[in-house]
Protein backbone atom coordinates (compact mmCIF):
# COMPACT_ATOMS: atom_id res chain seq x y z
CA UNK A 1 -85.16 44.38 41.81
CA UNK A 2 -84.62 40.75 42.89
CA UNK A 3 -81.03 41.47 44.55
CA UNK A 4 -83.40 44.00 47.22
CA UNK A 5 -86.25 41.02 47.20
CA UNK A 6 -84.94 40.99 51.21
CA UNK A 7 -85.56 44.34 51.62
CA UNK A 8 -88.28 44.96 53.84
CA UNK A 9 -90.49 47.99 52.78
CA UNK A 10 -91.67 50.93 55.04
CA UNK A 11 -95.56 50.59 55.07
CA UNK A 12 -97.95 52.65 56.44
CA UNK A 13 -98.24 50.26 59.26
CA UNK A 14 -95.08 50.12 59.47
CA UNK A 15 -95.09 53.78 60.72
CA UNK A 16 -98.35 52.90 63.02
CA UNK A 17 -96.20 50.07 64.86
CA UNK A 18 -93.45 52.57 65.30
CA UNK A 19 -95.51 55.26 66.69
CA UNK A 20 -96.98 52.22 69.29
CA UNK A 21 -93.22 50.97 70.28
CA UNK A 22 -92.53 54.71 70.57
CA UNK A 23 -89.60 54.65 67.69
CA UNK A 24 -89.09 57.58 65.95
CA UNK A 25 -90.21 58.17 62.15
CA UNK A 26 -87.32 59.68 60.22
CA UNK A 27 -88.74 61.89 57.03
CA UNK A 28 -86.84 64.37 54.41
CA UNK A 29 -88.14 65.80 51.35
CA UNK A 30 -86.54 64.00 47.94
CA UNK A 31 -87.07 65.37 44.50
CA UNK A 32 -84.76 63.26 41.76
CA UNK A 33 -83.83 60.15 41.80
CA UNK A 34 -80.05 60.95 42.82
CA UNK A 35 -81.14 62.09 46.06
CA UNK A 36 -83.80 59.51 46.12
CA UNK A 37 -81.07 56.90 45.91
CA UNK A 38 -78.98 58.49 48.73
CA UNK A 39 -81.80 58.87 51.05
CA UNK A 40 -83.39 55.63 50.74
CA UNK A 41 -79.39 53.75 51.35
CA UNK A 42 -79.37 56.24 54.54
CA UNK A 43 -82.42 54.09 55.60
CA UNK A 44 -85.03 57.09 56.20
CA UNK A 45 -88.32 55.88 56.97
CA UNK A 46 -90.29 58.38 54.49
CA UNK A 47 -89.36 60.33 51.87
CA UNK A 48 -91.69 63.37 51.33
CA UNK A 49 -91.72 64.36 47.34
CA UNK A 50 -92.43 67.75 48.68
CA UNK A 51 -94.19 70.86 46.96
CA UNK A 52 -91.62 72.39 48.40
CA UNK A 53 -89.91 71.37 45.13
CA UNK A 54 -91.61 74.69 43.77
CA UNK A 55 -89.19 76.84 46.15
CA UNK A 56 -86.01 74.63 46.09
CA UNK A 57 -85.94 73.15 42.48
CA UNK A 58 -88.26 75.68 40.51
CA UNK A 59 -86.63 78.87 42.27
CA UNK A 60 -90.33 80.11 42.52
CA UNK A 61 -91.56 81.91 46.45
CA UNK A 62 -94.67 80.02 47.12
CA UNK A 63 -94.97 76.13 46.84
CA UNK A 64 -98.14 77.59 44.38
CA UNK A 65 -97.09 77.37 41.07
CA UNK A 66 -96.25 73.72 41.16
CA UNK A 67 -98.11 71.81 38.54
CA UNK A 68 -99.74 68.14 38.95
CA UNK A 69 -97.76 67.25 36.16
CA UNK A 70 -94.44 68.88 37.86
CA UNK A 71 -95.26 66.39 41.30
CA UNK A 72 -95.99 63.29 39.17
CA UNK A 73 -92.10 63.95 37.29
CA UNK A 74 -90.29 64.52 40.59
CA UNK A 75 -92.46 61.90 42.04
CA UNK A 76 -91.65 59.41 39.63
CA UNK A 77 -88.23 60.31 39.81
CA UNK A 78 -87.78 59.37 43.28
CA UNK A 79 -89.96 56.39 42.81
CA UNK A 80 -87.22 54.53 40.45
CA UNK A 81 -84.03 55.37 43.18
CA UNK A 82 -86.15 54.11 46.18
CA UNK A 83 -86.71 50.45 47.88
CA UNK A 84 -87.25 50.54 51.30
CA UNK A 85 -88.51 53.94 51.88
CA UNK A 86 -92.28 55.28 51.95
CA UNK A 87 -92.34 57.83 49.62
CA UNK A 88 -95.54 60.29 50.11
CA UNK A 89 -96.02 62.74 47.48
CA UNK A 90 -98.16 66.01 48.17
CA UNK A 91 -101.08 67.58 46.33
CA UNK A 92 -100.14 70.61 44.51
CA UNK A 93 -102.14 73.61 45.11
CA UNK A 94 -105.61 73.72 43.21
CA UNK A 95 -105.55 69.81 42.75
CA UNK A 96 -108.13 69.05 45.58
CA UNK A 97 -109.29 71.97 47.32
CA UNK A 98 -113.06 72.83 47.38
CA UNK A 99 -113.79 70.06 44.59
CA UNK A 100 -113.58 66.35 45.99
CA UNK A 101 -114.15 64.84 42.40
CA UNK A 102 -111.24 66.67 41.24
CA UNK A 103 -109.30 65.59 44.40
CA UNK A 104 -110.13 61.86 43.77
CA UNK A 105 -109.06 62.27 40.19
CA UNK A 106 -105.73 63.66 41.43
CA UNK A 107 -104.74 61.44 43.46
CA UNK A 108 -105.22 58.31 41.55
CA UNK A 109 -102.98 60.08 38.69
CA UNK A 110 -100.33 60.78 41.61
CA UNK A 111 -100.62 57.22 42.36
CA UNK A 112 -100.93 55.58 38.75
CA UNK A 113 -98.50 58.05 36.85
CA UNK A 114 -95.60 58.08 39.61
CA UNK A 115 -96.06 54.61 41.47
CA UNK A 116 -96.04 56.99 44.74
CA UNK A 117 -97.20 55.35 47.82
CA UNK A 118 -99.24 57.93 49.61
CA UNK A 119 -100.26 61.29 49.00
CA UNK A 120 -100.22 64.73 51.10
CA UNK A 121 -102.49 67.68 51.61
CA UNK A 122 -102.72 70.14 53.54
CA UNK A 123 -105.91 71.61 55.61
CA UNK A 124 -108.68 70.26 58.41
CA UNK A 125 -112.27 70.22 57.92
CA UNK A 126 -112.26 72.35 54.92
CA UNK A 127 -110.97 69.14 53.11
CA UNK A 128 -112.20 66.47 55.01
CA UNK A 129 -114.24 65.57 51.97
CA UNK A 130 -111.59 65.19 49.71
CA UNK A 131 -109.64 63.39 52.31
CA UNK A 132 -112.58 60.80 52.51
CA UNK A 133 -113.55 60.51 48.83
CA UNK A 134 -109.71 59.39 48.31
CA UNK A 135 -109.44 57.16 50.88
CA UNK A 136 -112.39 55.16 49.37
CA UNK A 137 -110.08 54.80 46.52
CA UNK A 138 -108.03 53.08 49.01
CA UNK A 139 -105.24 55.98 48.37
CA UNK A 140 -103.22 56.21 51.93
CA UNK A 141 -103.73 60.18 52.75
CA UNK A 142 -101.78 61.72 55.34
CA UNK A 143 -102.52 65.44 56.45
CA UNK A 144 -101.23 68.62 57.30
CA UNK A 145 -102.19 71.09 59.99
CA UNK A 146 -100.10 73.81 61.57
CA UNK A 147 -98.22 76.67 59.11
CA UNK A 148 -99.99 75.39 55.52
CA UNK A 149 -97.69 77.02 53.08
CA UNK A 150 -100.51 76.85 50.28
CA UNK A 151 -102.35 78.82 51.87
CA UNK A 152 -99.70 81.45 52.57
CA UNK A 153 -101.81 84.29 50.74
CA UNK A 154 -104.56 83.53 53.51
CA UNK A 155 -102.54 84.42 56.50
CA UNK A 156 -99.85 86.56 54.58
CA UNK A 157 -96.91 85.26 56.83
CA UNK A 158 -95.27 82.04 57.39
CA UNK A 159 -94.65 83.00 61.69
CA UNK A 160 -96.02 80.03 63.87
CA UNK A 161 -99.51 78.89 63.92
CA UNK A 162 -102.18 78.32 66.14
CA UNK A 163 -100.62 80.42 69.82
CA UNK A 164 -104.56 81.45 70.60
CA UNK A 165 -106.41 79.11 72.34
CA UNK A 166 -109.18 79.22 69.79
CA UNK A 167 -106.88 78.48 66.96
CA UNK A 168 -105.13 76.12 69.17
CA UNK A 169 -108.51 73.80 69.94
CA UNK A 170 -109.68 73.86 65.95
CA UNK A 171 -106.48 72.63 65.71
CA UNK A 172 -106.69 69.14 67.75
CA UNK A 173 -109.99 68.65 66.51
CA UNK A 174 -109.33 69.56 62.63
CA UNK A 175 -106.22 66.32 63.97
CA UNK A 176 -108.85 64.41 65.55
CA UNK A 177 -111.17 64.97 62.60
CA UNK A 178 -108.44 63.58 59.94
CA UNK A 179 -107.38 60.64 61.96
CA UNK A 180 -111.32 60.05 62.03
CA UNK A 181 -111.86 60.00 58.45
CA UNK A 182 -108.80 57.63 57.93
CA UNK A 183 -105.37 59.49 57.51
CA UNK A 184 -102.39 57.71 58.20
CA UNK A 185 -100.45 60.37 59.88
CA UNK A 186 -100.11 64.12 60.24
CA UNK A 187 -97.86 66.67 59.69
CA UNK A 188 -97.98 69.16 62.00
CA UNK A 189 -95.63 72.88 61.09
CA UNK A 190 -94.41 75.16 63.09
CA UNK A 191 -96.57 75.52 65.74
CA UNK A 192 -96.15 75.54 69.81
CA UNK A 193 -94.07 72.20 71.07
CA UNK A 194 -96.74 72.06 74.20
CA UNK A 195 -99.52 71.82 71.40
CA UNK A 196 -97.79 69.36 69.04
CA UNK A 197 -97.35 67.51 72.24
CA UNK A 198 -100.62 67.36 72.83
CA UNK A 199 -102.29 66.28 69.24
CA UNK A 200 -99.60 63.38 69.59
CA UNK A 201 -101.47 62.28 71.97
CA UNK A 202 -104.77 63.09 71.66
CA UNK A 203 -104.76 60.80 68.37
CA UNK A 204 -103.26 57.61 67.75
CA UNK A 205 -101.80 57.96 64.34
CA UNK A 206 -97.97 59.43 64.25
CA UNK A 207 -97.69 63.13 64.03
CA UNK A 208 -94.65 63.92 62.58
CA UNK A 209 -93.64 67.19 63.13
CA UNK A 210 -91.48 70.46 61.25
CA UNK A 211 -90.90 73.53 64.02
CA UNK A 212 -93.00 71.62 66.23
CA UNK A 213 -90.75 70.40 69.08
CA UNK A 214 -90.00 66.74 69.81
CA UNK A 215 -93.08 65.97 71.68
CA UNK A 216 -94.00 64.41 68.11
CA UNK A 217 -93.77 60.39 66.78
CA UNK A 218 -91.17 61.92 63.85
CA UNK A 219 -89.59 64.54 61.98
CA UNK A 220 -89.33 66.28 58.42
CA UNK A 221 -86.93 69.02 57.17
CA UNK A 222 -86.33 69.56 53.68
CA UNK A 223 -83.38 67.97 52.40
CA UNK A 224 -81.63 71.07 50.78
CA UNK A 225 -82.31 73.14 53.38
CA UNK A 226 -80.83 70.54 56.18
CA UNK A 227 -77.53 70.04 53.81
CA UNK A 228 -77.01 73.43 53.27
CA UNK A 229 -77.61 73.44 50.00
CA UNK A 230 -80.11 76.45 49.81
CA UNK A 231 -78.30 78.63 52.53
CA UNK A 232 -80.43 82.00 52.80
CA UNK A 233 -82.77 80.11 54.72
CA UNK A 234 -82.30 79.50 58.73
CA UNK A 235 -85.78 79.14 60.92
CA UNK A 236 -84.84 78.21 64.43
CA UNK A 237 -86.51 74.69 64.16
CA UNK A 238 -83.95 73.88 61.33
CA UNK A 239 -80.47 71.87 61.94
CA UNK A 240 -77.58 71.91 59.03
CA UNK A 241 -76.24 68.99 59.02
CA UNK A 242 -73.74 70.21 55.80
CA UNK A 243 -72.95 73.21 54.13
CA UNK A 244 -72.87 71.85 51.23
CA UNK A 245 -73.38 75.73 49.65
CA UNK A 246 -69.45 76.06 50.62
CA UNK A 247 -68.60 72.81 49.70
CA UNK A 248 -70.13 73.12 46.14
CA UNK A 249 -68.83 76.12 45.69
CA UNK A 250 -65.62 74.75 46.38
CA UNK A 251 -65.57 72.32 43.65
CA UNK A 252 -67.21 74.34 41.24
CA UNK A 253 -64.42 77.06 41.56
CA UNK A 254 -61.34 74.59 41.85
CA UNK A 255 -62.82 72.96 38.77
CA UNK A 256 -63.33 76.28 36.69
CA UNK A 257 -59.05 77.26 37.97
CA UNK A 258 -58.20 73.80 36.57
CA UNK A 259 -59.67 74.23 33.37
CA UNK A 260 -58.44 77.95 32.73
CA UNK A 261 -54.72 77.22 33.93
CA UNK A 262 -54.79 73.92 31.37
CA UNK A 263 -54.23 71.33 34.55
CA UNK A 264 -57.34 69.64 33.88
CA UNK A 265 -57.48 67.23 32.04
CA UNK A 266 -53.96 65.53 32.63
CA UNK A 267 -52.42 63.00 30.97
CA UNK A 268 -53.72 60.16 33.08
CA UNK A 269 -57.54 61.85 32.70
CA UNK A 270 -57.23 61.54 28.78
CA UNK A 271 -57.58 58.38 26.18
């Protein structure tokens, strides 16, 4: 570690001064340490250790299934690759709702077991208990509003949240109501850019948004999904910055036509 010793670290202040200067937070999803390693040398500002890991590394539909355990091994993973990045790491499903004891207990294994810096979850005033009871801990929470994909089963889709009025004033307050109880910043998905607008600046933390326009203080995608990597899925709010799908597939076929015709290995690529 001592070569880095100069590197300075993303804190979570370091994201409050940003939001105040008005520089953008930069944020991807990370699951393994290779990827950790890239991302962090890129210089993003967070890396997410996503649940999202259920869908993209598990092959499961939901982010549900995703164990505690499963976080704290991905989390970990990404932990070891990274030294200037804040790396957040969410709350699986059934860690912390309804049951703030079980919450706090979560958490601190999150933090303890994977040397994460932060943790995720994902809801308003329905977990504003939890939220608080970790934050005593002095755990660094940051929230989620908007499209929450745990609770997919709920609301049965995954269109855009909160276009009614109603749903679109529970939804500042539920922000207002986090930043309140002492959340470092919000994630806000796939809801109406006017409205993301709006709970950027109705609260003072950074909101850092996912389908949610660029009235926001930053952005998340997942990583696979912005390389190409997992390429059935397309959502308007989504850029490809690779398609690494082709790419790989490339390779992977070259390599298996090498082998079979006997070209690889050749005589320089043996001992």
């Amino acid at each position: 570690m001592s070569v880095h010793s100069n590197v300075k670290r993303v804190t979570t202040h370091t994201l409050q001064e940003m939001k105040n200067s008005g520089e953008k937070i930069s944020m991807l999803t990370g699951y393994d340490f290779s990827m950790g390693r890239i991302l962090d040398a890129a210089g993003i500002d967070v890396i997410l250790v996503g649940d999202s890991a259920s869908n993209v590394m598990a092959g499961h539909e939901t982010t549900l299934p995703i164990t505690l355990d499963q976080m704290i091994y991905h989390a970990s993973s990404v932990v070891r690759a990274v030294q200037r990045a804040l790396v957040v790491v969410d709350m699986p499903f059934g860690s912390y709702q309804g049951n703030s004891r079980e919450a706090l207990s979560s958490a601190i294994r999150i933090m303890k077991e994977s040397g994460g810096h932060a943790i995720k979850l994902e809801g308003g005033r329905e977990v504003i208990e939890s939220v608080s009871r970790i934050l005593t801990a002095g755990i660094p929470v940051m929230g989620h509003l908007g499209l929450t994909p745990q609770s997919i089963y709920k609301f049965g889709t995954y269109v855009v949240r909160a276009k009614e009025d109603e749903e679109a004033q529970r939804l500042i307050e539920d922000a207002k109501l986090l930043e309140e109880a002492g959340c470092f910043a919000i994630v806000l998905e796939k809801i109406p850019a006017d409205l993301a607008a709006e709970v950027a600046k109705a609260v003072t933390i950074p909101i850092i948004g996912i389908g949610a326009g660029n009235g926001v203080d930053g952005q998340v995608l997942v990583v696979h999904d912005m390389l190409g990597i997992n390429n059935e899925f397309s959502p308007r709010f989504l850029r490809k910055y690779s398609n690494l799908f082709e790419e790989m597939l490339g390779s992977f076929q070259r390599y298996i036509e090498d082998v079979k015709s006997g070209d690889f290995p050749n005589e320089n690529e043996q001992y």
